[in-house]
N, C-alpha and C. Protein backbone atom coordinates (compact mmCIF):
# COMPACT_ATOMS: atom_id res chain seq x y z
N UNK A 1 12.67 -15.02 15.44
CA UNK A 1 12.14 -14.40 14.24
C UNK A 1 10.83 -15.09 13.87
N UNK A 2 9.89 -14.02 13.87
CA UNK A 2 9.31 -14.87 13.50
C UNK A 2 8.55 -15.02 11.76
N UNK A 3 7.68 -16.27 11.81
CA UNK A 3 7.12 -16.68 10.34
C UNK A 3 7.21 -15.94 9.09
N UNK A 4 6.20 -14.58 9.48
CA UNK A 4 5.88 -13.80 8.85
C UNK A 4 7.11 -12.71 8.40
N UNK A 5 8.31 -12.43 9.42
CA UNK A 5 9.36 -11.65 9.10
C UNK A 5 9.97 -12.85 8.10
N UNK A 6 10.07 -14.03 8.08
CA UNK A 6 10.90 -14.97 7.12
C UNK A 6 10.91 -15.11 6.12
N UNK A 7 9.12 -15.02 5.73
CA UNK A 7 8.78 -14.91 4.37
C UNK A 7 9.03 -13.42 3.87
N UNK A 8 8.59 -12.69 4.76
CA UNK A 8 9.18 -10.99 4.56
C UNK A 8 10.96 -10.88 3.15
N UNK A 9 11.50 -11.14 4.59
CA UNK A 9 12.90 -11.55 4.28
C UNK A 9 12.92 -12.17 2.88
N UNK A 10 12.50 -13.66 2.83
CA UNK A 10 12.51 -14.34 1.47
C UNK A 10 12.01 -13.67 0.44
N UNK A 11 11.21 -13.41 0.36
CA UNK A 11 10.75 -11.97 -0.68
C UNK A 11 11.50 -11.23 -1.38
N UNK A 12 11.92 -10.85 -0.52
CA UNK A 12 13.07 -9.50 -0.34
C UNK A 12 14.48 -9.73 -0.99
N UNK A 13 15.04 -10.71 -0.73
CA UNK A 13 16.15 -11.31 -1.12
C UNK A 13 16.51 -11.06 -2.53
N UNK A 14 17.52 -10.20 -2.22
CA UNK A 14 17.90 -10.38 -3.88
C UNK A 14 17.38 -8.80 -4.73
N UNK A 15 16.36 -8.05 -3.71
CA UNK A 15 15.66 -7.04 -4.46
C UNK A 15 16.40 -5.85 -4.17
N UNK A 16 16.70 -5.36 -4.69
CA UNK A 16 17.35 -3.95 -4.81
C UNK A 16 16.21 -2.62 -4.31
N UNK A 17 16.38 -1.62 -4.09
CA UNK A 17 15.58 -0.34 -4.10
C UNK A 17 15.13 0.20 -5.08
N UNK A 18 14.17 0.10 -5.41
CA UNK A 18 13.38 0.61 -6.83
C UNK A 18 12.29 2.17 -6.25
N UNK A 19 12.21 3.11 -7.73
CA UNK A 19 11.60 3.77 -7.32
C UNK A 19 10.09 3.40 -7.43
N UNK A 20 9.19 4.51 -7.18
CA UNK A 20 7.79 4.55 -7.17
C UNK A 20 7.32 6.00 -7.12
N UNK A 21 6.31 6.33 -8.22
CA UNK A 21 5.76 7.97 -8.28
C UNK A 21 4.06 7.41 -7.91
N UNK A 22 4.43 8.43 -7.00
CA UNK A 22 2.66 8.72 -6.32
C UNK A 22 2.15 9.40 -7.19
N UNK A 23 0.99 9.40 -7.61
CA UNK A 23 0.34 9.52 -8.90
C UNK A 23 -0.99 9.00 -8.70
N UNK A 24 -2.07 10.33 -8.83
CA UNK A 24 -3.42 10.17 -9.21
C UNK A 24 -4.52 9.80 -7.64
N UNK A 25 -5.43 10.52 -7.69
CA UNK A 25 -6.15 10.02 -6.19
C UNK A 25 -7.14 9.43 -6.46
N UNK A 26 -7.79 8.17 -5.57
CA UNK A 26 -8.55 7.28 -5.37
C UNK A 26 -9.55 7.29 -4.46
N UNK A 27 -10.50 6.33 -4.13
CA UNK A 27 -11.03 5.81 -3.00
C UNK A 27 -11.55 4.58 -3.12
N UNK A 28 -11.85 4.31 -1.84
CA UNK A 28 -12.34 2.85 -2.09
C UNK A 28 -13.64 2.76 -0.80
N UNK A 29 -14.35 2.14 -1.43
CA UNK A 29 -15.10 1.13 -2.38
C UNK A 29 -15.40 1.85 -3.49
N UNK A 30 -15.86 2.89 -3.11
CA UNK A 30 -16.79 4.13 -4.41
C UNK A 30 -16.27 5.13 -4.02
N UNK A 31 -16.40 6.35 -4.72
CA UNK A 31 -16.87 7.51 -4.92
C UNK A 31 -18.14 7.61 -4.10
N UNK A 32 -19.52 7.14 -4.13
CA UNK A 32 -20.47 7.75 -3.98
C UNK A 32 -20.76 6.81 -2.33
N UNK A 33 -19.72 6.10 -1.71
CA UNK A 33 -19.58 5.62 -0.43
C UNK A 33 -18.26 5.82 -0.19
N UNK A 34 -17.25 6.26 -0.14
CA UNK A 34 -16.08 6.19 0.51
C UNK A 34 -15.84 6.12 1.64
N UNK A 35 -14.92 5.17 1.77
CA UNK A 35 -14.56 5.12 3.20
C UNK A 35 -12.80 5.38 3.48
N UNK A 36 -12.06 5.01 2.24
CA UNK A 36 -10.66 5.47 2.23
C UNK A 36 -10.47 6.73 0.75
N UNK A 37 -9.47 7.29 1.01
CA UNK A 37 -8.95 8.14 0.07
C UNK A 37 -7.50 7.83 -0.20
N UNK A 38 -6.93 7.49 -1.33
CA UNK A 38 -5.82 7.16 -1.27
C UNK A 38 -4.87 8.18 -2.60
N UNK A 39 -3.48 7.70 -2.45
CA UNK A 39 -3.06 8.01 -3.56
C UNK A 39 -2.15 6.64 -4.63
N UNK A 40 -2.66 6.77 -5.89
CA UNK A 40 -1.72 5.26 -6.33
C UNK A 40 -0.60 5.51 -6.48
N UNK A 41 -0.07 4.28 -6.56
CA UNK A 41 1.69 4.19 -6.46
C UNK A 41 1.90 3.52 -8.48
N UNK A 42 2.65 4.48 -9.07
CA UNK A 42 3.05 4.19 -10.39
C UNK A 42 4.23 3.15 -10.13
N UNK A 43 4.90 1.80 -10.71
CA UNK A 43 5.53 1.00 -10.66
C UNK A 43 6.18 1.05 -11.39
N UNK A 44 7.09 1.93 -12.32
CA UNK A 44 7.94 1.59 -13.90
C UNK A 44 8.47 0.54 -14.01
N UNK A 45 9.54 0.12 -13.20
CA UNK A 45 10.05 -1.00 -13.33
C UNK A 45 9.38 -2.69 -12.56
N UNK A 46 8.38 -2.00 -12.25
CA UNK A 46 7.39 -3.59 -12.15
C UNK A 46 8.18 -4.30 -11.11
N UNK A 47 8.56 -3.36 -10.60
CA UNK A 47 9.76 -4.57 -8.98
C UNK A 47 8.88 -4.29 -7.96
N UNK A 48 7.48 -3.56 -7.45
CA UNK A 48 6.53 -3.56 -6.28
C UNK A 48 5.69 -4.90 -6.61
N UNK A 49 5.37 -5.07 -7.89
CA UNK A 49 4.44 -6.35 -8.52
C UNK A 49 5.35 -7.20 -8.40
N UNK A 50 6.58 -7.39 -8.81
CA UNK A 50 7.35 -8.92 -8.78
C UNK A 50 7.45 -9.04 -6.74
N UNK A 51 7.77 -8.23 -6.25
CA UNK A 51 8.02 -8.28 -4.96
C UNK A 51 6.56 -8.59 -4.25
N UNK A 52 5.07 -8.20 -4.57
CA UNK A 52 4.24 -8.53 -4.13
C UNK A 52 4.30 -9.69 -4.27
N UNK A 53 4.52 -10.34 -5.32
CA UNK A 53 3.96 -11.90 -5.89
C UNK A 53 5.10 -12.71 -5.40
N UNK A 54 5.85 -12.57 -4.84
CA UNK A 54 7.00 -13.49 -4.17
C UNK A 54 6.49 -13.54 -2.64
N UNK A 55 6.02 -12.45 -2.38
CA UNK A 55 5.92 -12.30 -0.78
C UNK A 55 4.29 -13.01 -1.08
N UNK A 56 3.31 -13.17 -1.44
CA UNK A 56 2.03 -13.51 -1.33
C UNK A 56 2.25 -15.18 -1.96
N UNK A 57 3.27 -15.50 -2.64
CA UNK A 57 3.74 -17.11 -2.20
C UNK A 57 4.55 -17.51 -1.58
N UNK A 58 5.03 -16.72 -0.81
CA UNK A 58 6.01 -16.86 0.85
C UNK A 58 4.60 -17.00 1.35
N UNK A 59 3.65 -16.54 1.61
CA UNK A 59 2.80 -16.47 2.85
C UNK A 59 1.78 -17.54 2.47
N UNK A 60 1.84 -17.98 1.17
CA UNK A 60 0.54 -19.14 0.91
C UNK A 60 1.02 -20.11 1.45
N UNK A 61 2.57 -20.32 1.37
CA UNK A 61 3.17 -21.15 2.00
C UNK A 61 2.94 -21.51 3.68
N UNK A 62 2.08 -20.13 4.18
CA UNK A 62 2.16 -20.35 5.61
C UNK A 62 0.72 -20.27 5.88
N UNK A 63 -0.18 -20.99 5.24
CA UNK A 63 -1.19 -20.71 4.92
C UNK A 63 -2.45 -19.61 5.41
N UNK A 64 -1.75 -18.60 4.78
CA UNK A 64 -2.43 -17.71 4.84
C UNK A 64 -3.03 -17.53 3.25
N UNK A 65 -4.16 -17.14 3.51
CA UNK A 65 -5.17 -17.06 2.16
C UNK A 65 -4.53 -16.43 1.14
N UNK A 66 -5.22 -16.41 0.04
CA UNK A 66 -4.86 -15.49 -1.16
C UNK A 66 -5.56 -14.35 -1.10
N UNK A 67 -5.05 -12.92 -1.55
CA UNK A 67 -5.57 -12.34 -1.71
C UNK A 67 -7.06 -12.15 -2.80
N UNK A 68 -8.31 -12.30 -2.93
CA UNK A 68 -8.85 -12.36 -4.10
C UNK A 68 -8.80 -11.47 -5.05
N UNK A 69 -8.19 -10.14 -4.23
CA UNK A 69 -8.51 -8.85 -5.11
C UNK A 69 -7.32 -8.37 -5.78
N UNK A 70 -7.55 -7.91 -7.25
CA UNK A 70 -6.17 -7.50 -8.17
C UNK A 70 -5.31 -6.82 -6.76
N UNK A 71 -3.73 -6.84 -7.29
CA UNK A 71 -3.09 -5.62 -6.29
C UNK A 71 -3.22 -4.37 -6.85
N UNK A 72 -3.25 -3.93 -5.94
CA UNK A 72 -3.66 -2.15 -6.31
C UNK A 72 -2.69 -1.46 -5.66
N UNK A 73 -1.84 -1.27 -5.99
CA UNK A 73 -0.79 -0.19 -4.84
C UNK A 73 -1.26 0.75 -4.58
N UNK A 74 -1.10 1.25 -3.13
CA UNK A 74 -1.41 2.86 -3.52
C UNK A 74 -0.92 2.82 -1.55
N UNK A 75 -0.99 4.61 -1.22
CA UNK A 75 -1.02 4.98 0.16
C UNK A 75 -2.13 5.31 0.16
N UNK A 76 -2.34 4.78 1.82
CA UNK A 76 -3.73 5.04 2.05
C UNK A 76 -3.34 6.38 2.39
N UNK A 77 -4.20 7.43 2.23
CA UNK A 77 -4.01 9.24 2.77
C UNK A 77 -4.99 9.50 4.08
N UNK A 78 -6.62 8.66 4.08
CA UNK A 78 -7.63 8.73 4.69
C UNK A 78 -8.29 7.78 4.96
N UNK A 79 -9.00 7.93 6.37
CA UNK A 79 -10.20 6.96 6.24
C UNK A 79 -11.28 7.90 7.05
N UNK A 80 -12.78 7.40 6.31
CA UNK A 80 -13.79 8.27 6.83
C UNK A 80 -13.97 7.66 7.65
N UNK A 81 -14.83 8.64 8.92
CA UNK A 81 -15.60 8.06 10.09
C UNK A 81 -17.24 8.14 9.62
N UNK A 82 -17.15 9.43 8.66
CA UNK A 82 -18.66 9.43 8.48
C UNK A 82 -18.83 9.70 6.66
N UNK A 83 -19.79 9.73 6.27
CA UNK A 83 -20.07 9.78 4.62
C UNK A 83 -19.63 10.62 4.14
N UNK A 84 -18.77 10.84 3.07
CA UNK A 84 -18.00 11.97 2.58
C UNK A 84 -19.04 12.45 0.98
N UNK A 85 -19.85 13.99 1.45
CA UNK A 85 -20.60 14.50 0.11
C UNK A 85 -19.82 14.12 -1.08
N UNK A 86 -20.82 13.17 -1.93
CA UNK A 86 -19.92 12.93 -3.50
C UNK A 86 -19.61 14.03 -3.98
N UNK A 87 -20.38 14.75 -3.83
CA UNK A 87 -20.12 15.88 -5.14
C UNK A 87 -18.58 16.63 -4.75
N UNK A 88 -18.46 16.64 -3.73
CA UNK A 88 -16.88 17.16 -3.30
C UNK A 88 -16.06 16.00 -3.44
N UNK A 89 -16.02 14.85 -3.25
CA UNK A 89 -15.38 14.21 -3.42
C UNK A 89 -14.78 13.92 -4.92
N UNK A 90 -15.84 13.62 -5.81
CA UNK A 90 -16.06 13.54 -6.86
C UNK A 90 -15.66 14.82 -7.52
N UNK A 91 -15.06 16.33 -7.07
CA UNK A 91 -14.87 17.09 -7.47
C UNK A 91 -12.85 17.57 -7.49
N UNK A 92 -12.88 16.38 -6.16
CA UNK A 92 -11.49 16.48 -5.66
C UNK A 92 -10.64 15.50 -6.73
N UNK A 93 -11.23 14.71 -6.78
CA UNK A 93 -10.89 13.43 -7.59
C UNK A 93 -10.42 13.80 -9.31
N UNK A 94 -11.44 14.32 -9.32
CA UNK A 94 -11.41 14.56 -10.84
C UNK A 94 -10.15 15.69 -11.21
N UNK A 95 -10.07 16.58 -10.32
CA UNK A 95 -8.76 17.43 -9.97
C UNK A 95 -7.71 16.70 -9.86
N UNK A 96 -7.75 15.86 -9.26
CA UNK A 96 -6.20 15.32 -8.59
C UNK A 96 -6.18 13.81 -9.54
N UNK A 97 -6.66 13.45 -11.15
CA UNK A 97 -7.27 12.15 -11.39
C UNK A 97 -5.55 12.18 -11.76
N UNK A 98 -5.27 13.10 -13.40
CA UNK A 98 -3.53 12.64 -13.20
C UNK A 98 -2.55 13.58 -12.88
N UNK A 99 -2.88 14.45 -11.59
CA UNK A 99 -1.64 14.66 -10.47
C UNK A 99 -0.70 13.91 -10.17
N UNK A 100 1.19 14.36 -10.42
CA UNK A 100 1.60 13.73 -10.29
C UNK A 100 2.27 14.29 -9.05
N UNK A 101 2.43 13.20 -7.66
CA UNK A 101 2.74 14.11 -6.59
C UNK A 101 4.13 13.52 -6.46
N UNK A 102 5.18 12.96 -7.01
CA UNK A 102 6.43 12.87 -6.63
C UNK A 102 6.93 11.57 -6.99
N UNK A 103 8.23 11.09 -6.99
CA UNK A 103 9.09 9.82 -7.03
C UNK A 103 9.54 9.71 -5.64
N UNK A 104 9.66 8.45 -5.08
CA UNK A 104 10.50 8.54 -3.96
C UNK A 104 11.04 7.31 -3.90
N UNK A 105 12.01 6.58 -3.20
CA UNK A 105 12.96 5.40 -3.23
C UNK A 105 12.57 4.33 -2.23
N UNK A 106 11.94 3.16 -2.52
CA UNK A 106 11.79 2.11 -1.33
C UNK A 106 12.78 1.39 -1.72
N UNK A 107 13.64 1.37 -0.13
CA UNK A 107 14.35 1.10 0.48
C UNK A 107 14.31 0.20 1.60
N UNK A 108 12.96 -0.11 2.35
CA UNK A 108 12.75 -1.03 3.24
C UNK A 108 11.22 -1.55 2.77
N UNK A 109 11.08 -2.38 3.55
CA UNK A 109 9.79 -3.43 4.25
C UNK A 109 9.70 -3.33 5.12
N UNK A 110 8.43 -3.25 5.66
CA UNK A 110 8.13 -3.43 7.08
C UNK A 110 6.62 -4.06 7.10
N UNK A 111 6.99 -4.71 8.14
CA UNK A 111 5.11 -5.25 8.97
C UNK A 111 4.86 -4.06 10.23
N UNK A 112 3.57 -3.80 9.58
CA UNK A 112 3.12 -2.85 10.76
C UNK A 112 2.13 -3.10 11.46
N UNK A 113 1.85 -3.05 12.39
CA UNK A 113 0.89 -3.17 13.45
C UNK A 113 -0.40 -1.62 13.26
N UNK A 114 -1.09 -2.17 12.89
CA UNK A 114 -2.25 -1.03 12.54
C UNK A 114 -3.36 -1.03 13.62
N UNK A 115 -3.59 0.20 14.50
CA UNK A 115 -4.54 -0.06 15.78
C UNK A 115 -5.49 1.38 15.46
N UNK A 116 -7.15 1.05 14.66
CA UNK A 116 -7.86 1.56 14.59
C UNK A 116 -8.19 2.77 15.98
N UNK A 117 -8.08 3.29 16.05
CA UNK A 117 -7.97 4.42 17.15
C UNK A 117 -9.32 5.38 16.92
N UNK A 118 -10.28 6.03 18.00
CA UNK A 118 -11.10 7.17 18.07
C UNK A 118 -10.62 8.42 17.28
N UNK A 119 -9.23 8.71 17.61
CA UNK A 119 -8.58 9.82 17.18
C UNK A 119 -7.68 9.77 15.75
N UNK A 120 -8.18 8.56 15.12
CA UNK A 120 -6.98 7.83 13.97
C UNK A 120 -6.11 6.86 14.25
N UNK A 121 -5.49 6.27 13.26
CA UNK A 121 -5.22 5.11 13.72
C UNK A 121 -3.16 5.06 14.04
N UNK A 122 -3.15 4.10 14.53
CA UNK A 122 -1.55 4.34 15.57
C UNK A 122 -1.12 2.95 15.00
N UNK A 123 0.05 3.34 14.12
CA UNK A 123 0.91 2.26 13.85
C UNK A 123 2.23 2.00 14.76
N UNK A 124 2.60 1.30 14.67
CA UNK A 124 3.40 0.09 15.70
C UNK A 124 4.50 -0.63 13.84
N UNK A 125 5.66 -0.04 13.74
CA UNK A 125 6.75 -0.84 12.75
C UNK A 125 7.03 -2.01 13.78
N UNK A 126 6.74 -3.69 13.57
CA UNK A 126 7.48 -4.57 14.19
C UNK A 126 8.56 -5.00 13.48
N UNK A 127 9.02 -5.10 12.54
CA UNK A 127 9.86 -5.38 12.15
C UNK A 127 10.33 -4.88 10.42
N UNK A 128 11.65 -4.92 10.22
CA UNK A 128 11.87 -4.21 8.96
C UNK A 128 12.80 -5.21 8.16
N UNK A 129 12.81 -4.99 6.79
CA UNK A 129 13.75 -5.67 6.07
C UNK A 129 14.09 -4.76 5.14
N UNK A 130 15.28 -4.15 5.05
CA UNK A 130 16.20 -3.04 4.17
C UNK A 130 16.43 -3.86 2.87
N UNK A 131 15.93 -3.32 1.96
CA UNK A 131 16.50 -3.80 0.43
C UNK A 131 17.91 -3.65 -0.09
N UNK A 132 18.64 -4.35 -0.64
CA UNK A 132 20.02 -3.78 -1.10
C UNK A 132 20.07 -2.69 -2.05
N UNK A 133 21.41 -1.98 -1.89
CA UNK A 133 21.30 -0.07 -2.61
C UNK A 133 22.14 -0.84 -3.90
């Protein structure tokens, strides 16, 4: 097993399955540069934030850096290859700002293996950790 599944694990311990509503669309860096499109993840019961902050001092522990940037939940939906016109973007956005697209139940963890690809990118699950029901 390794490091990174341990602290996974330690994290995890103890956390139950909480929901999460996808809610509202994003991008990042800008609007008027995008390079991802996402959707955010609403937290009610604040168990994705307590579970981030357990797992990001499991891993300081293994010294891996801190993150500098607030957490931001969200799914990534997109990533550009080339400049996406603001004005559509900026038109999509403002449509979809509080769309609410669903609740759904996390139930696992996983580390994924993310491999930037020509055709999009190809994830690889190495390992999982199931939350208790």
């Amino acid at each position: 097993m390794t490091s990174l599944h341990q602290a996974m694990e330690q994290a995890a311990q103890g956390q139950t399955a909480f929901p999460l509503c996808a809610r509202s669309l994003g991008c990042f860096p800008h609007p008027a540069r995008a390079r991802v499109l996402w959707v955010g993840l609403d937290d009610p019961s604040q168990a994705l934030g307590r579970l981030n902050e357990r797992l990001m001092a499991a891993l300081t522990l293994l010294d891996f850096p801190p993150e500098d940037r607030p957490f931001q939940p969200h799914l990534t939906l997109a990533r550009a290859q080339k400049r996406v016109p603001s004005r559509q973007l900026f038109s999509m956005l403002q449509t979809y700002q509080n769309q609410d697209f669903g609740e759904f139940l996390v139930t696992q963890l996983h580390i994924v293996h993310s491999q930037l690809q020509r055709g999009g990118s190809l994830h690889t699950i190495l390992r999982s950790v199931t939350l208790q029901c």
